[in-house]
N, C-alpha and C. Protein backbone atom coordinates (compact mmCIF):
# COMPACT_ATOMS: atom_id res chain seq x y z
N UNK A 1 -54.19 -3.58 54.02
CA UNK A 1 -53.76 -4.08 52.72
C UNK A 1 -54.21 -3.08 51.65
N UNK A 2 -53.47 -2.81 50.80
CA UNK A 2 -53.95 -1.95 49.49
C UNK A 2 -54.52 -2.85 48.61
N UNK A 3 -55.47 -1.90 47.69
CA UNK A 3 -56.73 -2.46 46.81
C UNK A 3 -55.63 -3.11 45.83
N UNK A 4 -55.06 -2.79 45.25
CA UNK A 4 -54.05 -3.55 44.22
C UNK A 4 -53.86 -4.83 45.04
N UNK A 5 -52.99 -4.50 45.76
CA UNK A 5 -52.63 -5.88 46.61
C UNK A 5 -53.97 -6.88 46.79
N UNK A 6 -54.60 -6.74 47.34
CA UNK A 6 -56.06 -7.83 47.59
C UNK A 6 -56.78 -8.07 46.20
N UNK A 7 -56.94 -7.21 45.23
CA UNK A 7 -56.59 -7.71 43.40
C UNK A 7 -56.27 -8.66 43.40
N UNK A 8 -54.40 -8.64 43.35
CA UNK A 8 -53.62 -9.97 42.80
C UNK A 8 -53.71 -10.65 44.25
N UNK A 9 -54.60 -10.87 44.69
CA UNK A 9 -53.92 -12.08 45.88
C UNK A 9 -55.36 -12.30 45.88
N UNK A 10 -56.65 -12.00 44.78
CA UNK A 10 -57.44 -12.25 44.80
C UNK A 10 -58.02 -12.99 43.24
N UNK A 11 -57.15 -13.01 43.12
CA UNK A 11 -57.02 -12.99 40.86
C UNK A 11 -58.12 -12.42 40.94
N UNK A 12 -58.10 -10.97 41.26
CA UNK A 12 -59.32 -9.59 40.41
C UNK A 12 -58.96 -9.00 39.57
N UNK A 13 -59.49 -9.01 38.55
CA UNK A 13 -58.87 -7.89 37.94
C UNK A 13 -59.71 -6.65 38.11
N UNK A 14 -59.57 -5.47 37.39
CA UNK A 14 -60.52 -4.25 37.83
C UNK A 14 -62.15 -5.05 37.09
N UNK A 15 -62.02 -5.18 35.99
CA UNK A 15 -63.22 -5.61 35.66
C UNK A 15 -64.55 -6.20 36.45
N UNK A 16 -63.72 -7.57 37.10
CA UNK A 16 -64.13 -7.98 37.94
C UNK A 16 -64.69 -8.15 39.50
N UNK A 17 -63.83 -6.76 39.94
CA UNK A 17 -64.20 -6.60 40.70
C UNK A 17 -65.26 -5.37 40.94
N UNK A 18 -65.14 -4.29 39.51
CA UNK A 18 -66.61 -3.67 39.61
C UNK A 18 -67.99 -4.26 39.26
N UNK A 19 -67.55 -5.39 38.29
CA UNK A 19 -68.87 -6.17 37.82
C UNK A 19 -69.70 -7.09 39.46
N UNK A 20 -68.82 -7.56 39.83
CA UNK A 20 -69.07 -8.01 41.36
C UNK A 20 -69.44 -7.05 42.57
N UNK A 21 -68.88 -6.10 42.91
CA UNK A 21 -69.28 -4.97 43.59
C UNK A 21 -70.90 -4.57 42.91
N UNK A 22 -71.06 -4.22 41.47
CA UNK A 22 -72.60 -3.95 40.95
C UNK A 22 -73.26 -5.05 41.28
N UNK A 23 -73.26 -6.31 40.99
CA UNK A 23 -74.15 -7.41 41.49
C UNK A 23 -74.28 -7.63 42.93
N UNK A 24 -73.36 -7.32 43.64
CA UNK A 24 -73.61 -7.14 45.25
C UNK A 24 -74.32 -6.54 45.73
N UNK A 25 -73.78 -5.21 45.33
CA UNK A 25 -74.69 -4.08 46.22
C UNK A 25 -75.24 -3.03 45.38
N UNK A 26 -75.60 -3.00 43.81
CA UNK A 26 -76.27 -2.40 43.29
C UNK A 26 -75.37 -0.90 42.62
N UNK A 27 -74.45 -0.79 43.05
CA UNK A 27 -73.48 0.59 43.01
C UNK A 27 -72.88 0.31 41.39
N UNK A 28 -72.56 1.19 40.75
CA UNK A 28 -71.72 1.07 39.57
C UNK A 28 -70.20 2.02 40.18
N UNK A 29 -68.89 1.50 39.83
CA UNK A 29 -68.00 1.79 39.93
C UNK A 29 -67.60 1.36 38.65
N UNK A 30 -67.03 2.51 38.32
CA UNK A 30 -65.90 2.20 36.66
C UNK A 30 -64.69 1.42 36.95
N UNK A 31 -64.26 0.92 36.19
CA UNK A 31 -62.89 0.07 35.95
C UNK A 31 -61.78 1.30 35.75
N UNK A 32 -62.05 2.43 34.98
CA UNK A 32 -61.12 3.81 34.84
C UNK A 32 -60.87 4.32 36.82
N UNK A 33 -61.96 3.94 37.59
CA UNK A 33 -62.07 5.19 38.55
C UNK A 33 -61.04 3.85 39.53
N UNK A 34 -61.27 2.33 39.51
CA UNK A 34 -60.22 1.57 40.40
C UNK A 34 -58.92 1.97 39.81
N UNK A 35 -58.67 1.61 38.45
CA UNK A 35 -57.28 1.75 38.06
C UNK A 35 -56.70 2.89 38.70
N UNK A 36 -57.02 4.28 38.33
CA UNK A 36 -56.64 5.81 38.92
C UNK A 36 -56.59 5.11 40.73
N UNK A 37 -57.09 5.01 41.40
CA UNK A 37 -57.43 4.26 43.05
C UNK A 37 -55.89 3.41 42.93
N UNK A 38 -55.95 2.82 41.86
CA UNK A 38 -55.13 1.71 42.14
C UNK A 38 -53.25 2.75 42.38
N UNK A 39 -53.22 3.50 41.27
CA UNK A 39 -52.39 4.05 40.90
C UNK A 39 -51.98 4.86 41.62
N UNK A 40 -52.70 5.53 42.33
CA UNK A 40 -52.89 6.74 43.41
C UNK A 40 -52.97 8.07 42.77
N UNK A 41 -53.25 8.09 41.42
CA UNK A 41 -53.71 9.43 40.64
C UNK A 41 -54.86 9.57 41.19
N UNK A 42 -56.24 9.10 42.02
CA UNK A 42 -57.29 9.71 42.91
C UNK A 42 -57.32 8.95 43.72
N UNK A 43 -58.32 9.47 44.52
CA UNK A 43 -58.59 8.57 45.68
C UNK A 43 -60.18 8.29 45.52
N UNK A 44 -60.67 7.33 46.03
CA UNK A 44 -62.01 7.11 46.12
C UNK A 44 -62.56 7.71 47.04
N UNK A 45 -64.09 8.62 46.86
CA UNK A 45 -64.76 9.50 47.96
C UNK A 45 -65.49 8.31 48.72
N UNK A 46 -65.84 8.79 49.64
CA UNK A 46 -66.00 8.22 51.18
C UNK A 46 -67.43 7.17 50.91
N UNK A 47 -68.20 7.56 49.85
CA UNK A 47 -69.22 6.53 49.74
C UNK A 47 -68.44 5.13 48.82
N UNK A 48 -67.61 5.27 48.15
CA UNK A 48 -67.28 4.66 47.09
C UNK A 48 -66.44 3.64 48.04
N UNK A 49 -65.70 4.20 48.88
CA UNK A 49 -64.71 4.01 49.57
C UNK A 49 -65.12 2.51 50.46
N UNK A 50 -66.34 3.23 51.43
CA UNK A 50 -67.07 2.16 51.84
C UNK A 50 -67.35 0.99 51.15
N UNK A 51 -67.83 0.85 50.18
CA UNK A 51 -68.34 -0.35 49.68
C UNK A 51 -67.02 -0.96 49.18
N UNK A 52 -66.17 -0.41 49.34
CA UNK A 52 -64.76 -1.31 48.77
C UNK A 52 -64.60 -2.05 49.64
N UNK A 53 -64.33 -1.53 51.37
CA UNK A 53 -63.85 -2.09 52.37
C UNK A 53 -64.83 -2.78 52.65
N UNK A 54 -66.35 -2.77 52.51
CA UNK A 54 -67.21 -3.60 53.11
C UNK A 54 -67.16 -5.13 52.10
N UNK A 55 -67.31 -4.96 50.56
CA UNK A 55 -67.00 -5.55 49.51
C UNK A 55 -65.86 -7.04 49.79
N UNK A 56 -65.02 -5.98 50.36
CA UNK A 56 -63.12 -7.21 50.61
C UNK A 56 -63.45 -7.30 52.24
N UNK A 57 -64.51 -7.32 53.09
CA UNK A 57 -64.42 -7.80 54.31
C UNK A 57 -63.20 -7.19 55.28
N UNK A 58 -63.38 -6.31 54.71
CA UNK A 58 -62.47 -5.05 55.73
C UNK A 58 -60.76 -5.05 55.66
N UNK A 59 -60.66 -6.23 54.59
CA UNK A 59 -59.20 -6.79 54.39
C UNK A 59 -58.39 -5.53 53.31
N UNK A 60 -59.14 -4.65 52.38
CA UNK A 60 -58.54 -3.57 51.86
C UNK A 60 -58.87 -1.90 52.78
N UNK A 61 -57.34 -1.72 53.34
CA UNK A 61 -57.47 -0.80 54.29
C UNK A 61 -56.73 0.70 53.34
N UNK A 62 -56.17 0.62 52.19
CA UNK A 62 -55.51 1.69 51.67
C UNK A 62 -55.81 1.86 50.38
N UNK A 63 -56.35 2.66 49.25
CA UNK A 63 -56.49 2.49 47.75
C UNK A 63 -54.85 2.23 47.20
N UNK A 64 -54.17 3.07 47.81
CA UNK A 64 -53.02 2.31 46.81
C UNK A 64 -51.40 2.75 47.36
C-alpha cells in the first residue's frame, strides 16, 4: 500500500502522522519531508523509511 493511500484510509493527515510517529518512537519527521514522500518528489532514506513501515504495521509498502 502507498503512504498516501494508508493516510486517507487512515484519516492522517501529514501532521498527524509525524506528531504520532514523534510520540511513538522519539524520531522527528517533518510534515514538508511526508508531503515530497507522498508526491514522489523524494524518497525517504532507509532509517526514516523504517519507522514508517514499522509505525503502519507493515501495511505501507511504497512512499508514493
Amino acid at each position: 500500500m502507498k503512504l498516501r493511500d494508508w493516510l486517507n484510509e487512515n484519516e492522517y493527515s501529514f501532521e498527524r502522522l509525524t506528531r504520532d510517529i514523534y510520540k511513538e518512537t522519539g524520531y522527528s519527521i517533518s510534515t514538508g519531508a511526508v508531503s515530497k514522500w507522498c508526491s514522489g518528489k523524494t524518497q525517504p532514506n532507509l532509517k526514516y523509511w523504517k519507522i514508517v513501515v514499522e509505525f503502519t504495521g507493515g501495511k505501507v509498502t511504497e512512499p508514493y
